[in-house]
Protein backbone atom coordinates (compact mmCIF):
# COMPACT_ATOMS: atom_id res chain seq x y z
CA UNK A 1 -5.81 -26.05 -16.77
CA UNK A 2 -9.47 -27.92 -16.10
CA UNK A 3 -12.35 -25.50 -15.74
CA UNK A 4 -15.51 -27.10 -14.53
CA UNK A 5 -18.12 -23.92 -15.47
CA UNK A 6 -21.78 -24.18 -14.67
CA UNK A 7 -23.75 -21.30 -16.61
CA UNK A 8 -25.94 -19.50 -14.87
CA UNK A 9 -28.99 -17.49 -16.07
CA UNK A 10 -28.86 -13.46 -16.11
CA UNK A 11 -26.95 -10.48 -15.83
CA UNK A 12 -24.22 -11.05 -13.00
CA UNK A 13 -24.29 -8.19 -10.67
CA UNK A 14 -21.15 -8.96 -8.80
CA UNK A 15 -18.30 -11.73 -9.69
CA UNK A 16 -16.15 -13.01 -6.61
CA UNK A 17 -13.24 -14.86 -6.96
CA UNK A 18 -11.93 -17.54 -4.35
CA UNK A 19 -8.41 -18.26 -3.89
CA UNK A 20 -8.33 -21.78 -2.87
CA UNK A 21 -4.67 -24.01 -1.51
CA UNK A 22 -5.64 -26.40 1.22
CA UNK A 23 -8.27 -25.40 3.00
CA UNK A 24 -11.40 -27.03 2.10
CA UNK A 25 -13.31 -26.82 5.15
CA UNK A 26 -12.55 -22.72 4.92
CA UNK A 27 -13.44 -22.76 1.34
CA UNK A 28 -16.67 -24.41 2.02
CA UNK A 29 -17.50 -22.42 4.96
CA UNK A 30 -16.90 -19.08 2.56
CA UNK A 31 -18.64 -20.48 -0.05
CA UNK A 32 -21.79 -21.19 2.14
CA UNK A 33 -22.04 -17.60 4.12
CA UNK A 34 -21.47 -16.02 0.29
CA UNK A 35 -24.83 -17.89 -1.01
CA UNK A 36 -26.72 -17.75 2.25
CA UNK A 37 -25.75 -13.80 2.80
CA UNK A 38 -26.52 -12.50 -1.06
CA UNK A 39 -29.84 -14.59 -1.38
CA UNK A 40 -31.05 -13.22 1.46
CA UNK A 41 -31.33 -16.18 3.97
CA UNK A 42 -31.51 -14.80 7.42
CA UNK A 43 -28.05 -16.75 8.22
CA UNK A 44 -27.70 -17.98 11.75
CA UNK A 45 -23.84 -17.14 11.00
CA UNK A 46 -24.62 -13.64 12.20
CA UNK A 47 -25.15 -14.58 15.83
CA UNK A 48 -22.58 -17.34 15.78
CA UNK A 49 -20.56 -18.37 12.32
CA UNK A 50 -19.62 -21.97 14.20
CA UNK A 51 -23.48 -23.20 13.67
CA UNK A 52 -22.46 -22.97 9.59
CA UNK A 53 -19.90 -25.88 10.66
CA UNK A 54 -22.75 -28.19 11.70
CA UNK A 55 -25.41 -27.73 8.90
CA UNK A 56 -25.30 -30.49 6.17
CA UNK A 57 -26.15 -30.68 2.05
CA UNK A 58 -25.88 -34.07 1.63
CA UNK A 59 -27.39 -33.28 -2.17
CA UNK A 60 -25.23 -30.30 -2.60
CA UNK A 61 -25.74 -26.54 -1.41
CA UNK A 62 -27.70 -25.48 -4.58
CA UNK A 63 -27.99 -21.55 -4.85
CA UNK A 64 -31.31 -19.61 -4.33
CA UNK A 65 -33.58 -17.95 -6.83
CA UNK A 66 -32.21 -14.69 -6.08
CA UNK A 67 -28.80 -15.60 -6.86
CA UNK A 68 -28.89 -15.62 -10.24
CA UNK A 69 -27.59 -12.01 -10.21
CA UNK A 70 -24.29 -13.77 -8.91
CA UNK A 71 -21.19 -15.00 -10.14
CA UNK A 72 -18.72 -17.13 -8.12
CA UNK A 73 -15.03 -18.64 -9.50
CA UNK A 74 -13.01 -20.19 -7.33
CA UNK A 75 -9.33 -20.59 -8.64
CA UNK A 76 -7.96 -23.91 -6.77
CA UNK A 77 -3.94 -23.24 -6.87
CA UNK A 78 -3.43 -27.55 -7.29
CA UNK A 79 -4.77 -28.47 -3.78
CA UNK A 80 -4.05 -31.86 -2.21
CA UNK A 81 -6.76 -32.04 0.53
CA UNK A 82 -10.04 -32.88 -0.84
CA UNK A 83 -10.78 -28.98 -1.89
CA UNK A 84 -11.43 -29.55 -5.40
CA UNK A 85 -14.24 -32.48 -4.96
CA UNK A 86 -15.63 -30.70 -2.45
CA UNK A 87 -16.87 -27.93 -4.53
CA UNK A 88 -17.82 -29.89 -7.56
CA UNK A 89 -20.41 -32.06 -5.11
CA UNK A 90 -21.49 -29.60 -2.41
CA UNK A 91 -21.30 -26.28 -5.10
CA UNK A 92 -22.18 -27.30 -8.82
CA UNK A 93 -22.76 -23.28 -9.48
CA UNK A 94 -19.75 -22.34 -9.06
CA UNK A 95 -17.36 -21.79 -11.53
CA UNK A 96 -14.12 -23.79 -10.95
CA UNK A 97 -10.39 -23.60 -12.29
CA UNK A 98 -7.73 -25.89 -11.29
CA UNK A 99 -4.55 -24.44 -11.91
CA UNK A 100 -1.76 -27.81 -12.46
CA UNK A 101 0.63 -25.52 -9.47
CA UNK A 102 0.45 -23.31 -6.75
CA UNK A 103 0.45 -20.08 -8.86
CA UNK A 104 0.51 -18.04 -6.02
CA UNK A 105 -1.66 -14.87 -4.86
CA UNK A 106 -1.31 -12.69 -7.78
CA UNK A 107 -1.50 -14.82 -10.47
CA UNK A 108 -3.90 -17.26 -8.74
CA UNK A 109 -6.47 -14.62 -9.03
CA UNK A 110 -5.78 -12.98 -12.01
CA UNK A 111 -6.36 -16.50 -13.88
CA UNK A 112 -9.92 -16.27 -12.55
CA UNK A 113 -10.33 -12.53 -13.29
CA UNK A 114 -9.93 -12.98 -16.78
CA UNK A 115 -13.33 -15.30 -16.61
CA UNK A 116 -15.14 -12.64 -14.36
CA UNK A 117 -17.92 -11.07 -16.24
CA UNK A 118 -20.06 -9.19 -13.39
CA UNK A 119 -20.12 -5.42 -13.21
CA UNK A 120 -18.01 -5.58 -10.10
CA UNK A 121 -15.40 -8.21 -9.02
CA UNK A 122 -14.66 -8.58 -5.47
CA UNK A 123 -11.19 -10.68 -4.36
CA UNK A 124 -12.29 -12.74 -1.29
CA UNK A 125 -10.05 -14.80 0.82
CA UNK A 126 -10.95 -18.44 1.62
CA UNK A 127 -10.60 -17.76 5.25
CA UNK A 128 -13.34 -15.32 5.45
CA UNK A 129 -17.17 -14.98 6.46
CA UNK A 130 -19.89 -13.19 5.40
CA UNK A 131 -22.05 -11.63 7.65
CA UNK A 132 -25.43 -10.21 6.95
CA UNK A 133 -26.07 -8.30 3.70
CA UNK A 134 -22.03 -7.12 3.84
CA UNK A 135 -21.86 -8.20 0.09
CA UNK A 136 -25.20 -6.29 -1.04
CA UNK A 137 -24.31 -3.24 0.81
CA UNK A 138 -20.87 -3.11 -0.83
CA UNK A 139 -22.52 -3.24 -4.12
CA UNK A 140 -25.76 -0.46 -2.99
CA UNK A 141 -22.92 2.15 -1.70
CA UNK A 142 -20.78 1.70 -5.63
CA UNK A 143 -23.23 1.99 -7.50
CA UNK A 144 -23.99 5.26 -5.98
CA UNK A 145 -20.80 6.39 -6.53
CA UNK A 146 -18.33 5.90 -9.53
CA UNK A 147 -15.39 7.76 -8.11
CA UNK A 148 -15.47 4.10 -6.22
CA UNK A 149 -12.55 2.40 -7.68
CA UNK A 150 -11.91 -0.02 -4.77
CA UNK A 151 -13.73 -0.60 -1.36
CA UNK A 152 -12.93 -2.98 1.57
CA UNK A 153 -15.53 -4.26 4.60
CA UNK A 154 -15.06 -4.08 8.00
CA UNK A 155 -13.16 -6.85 8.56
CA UNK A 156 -13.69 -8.84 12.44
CA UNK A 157 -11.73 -11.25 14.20
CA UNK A 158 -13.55 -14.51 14.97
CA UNK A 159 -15.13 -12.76 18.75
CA UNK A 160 -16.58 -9.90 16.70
CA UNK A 161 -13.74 -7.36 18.13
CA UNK A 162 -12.21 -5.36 14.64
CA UNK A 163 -9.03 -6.11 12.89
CA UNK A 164 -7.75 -2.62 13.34
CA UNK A 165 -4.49 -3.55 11.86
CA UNK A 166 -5.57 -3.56 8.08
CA UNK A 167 -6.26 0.35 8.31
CA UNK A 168 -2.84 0.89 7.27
CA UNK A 169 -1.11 3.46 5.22
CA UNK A 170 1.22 2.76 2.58
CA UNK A 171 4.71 1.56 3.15
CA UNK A 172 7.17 4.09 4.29
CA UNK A 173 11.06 3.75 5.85
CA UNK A 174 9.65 4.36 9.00
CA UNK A 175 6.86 1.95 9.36
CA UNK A 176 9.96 -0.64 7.92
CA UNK A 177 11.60 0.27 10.73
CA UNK A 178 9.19 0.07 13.74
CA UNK A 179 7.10 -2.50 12.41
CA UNK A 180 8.69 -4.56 10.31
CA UNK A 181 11.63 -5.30 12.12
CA UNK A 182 11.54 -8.40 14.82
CA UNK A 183 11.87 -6.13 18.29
CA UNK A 184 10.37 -3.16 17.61
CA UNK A 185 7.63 -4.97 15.85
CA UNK A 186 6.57 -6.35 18.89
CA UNK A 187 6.92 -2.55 20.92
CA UNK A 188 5.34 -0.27 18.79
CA UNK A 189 1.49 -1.81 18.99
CA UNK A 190 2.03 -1.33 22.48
CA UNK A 191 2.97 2.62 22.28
CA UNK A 192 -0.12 5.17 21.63
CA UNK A 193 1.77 7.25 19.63
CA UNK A 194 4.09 4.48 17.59
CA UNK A 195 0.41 2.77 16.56
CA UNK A 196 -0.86 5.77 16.09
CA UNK A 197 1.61 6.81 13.18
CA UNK A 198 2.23 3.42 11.85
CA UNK A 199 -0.71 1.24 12.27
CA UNK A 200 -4.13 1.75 12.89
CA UNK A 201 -6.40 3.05 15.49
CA UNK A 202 -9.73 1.67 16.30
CA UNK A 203 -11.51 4.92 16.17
CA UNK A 204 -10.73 5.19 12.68
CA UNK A 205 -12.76 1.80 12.11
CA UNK A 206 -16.33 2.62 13.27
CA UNK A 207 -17.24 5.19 10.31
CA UNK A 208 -17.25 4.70 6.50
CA UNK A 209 -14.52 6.78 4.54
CA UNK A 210 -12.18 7.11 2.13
CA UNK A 211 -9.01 5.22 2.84
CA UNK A 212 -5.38 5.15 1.73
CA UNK A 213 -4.89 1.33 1.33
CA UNK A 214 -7.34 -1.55 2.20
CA UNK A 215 -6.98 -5.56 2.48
CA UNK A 216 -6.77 -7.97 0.02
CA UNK A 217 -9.14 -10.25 2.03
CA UNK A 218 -11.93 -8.59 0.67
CA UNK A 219 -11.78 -6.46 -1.69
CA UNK A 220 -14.48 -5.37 -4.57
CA UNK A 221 -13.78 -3.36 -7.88
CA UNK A 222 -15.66 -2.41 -10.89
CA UNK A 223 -14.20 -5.56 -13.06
CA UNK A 224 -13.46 -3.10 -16.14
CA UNK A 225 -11.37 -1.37 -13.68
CA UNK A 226 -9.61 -4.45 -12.46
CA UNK A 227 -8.76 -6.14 -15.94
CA UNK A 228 -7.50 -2.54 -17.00
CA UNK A 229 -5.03 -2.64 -14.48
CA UNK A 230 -4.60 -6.28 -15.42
CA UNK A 231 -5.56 -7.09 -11.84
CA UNK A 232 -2.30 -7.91 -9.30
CA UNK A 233 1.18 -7.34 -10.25
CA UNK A 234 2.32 -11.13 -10.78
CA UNK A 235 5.73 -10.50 -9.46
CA UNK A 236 4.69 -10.05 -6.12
CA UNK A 237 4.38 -14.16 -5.53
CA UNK A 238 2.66 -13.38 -1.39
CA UNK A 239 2.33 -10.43 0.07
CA UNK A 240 1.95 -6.47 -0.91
CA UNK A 241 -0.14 -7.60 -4.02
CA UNK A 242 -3.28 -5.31 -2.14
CA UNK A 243 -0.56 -2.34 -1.26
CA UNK A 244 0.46 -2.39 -4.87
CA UNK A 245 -2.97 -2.68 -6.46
CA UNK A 246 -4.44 -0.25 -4.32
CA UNK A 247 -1.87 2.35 -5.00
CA UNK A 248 -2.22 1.83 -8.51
CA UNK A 249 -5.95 2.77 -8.74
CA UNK A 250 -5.28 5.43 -6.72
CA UNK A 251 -3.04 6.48 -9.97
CA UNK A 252 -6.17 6.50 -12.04
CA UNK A 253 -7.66 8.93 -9.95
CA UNK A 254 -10.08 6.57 -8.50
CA UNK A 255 -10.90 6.70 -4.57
CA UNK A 256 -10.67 4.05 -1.82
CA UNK A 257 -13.63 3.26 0.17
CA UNK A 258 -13.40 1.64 3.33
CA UNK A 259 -17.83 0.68 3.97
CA UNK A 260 -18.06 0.32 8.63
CA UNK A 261 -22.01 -1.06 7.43
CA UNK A 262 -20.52 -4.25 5.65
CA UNK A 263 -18.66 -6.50 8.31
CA UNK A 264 -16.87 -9.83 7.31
CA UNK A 265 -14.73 -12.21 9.56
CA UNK A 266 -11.51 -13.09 8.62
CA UNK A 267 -9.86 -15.76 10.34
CA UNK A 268 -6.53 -14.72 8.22
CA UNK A 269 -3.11 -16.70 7.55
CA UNK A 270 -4.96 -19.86 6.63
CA UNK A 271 -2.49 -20.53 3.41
CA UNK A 272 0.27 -18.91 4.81
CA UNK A 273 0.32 -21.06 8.17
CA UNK A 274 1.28 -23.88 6.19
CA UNK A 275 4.38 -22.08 4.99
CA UNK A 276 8.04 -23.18 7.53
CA UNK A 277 8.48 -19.61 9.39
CA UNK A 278 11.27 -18.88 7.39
CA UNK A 279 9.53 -18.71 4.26
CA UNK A 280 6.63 -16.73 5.88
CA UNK A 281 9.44 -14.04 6.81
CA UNK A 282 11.35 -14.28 3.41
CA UNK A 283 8.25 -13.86 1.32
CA UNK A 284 7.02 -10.96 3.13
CA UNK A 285 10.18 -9.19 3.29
CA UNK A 286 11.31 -9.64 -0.30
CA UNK A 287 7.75 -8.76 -1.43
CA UNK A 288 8.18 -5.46 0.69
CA UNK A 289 11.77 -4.81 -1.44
CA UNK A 290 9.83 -5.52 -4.39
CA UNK A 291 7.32 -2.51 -3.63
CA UNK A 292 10.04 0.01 -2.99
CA UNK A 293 11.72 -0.90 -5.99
CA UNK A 294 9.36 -0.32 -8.00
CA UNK A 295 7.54 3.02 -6.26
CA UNK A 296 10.77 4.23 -3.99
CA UNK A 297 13.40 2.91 -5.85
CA UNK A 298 16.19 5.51 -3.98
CA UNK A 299 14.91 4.28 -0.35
CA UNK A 300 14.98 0.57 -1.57
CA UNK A 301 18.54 0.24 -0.74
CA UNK A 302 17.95 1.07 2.95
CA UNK A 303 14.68 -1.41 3.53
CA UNK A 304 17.44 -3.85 2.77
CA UNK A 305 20.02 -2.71 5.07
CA UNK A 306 17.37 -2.42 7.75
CA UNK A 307 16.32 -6.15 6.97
CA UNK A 308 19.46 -7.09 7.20
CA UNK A 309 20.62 -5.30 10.22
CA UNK A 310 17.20 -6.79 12.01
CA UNK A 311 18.78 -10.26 11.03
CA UNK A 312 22.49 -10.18 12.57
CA UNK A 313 21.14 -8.31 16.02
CA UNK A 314 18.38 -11.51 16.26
CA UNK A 315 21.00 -14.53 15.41
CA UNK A 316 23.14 -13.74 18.35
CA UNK A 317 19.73 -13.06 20.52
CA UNK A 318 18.66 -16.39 19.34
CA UNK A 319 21.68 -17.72 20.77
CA UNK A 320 20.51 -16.84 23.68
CA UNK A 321 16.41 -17.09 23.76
CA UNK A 322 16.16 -19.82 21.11
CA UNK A 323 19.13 -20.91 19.80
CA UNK A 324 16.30 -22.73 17.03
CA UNK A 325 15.89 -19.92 15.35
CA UNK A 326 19.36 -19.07 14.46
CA UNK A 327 19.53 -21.24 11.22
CA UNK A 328 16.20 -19.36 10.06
CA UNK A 329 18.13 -15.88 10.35
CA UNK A 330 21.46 -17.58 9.09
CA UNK A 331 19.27 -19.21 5.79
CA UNK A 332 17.09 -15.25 5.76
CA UNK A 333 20.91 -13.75 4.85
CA UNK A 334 22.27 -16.16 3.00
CA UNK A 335 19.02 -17.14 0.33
CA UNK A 336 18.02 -13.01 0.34
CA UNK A 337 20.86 -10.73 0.87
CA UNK A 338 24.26 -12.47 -0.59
């Protein structure tokens, strides 16, 4: 591996850590709300995040004073688009680590967690934005409270309306069932009741609490906490790594904070979108095996058979609808199940 590390001056209040694969102009538009939002700049992102596309640093987006208190490592998982120059010209104060391959979610960030020295470490997806004093306030409400062991924003779709599905609960047979499988996926948002019991509501979204499970897209720790647990289970390659971790701090008796007052967008699915559909499906779904394996090993057995009932009633369906999409559930039995 190549790091690139600037030092910077102080004690580091909070570490983030960047996950970077192919999207520079996301990683840079992160990168720029996370400088401009912690060192107080009264960002013109909160009114409308495109004007960030449009401003220029032809000499590099150097931090402010009052970011010295700030630590930032982004962990570039061998990107071929221009992601690694990028930072090293527009963002010398950021710590960078090139990984030689795409080390996935898990270990992608753990690689940078090891390097994290701020009292709190918060996991950040590339495809997010940081509005206001979000990352402050996260900090303000943990410090108050060390029964904190893990806290998530409110996290907004690019028109400012909330991304009620991330209030989720943690995996059960039944949420396989009417979520997870390719019809009734697509029926139960649409029933009251179904959402109700397996998703999330949007009046659960408008009022700090504690929470069962939140969203790897933005999620803060106390670091000592974090490289206890030895951050995300590595053999969860995409997907579930957030289910996982959060259940396991859970374990240590810690509590999980969802904070209404700090509101990030997340565009979401930036790396995953460049993944063929197949793979998309087959890392979700044998990331979701993975999980009851290891936590509901006796129930495991049946996540597959519903997986792989889901596939044989949508390959003759296909036939039908999109005869295109047979060979995807044809290769989904074949690769995952035989």
């Amino acid at each position: 591996m190549t790091y690139v590390v600037i030092t910077m001056d102080g004690q580091f209040k909070l570490s983030i850590i960047i996950l970077s694969w192919n999207t520079c102009d996301l990683t840079r538009q992160c990168l720029r709300s996370v400088f401009d939002t912690w060192g107080g700049v009264n960002n013109a992102l909160s009114q409308n995040h495109e004007v960030l596309k449009q401003v220029q640093h032809p000499n590099g987006y150097l931090r402010h004073d009052n970011n010295n208190d700030l630590e930032v490592i982004v962990s570039d998982n061998a990107s071929t688009d221009n992601s690694v120059a990028m930072i090293q010209q527009e963002f010398p104060q950021v710590k960078l680590i090139c990984n030689q391959e795409n080390l996935g979610f898990a270990k992608g960030n753990n690689v940078a967690l090891k390097q994290a020295q701020g009292k709190y470490v918060l996991f950040l997806n590339s495809d997010t934005i940081i509005q206001d004093n979000a990352l402050r306030e996260m900090v303000r409400v943990a410090e108050k409270d060390e029964r904190i062991g893990g806290m998530g924003p409110r996290l907004l779709n690019e028109d400012g309306s909330d991304q009620w599905q991330f209030h989720r609960k943690f995996p059960t047979l039944g949420q396989i069932f009417w979520v997870y499988t390719t019809i009734l996926g697509r029926i139960t948002p649409r029933i009251s009741w179904l959402r109700k019991k397996y998703l999330g509501e949007q009046d659960r979204i408008k009022s700090s609490k504690t929470k069962l499970q939140l969203s790897g897209a933005c999620l803060m720790m106390p670091t000592r906490l974090a490289k206890k647990l030895n951050g995300f289970d590595e053999n969860f390659y995409f997907w579930l790594e957030d289910v996982d971790l959060c259940w396991r701090i859970k374990k240590t008796g810690h509590i999980l904070y969802y904070n209404a007052d700090a509101k990030i967008i997340h565009l979401g699915g930036a790396s995953s979108a460049q993944w063929s559909n197949f793979k998309r499906v087959y890392n979700f779904r044998l990331s979701m095996l993975k999980y009851f394996k290891k936590y509901r090993s006796k129930q495991a057995k049946f996540v597959r058979l519903i997986f792989q009932i889901d596939a044989l009633v949508m390959i003759p369906l296909s036939l039908l609808v999109k005869p295109s999409r047979v060979k995807v559930y044809w290769k989904f039995l074949k690769e995952f199940y035989y």
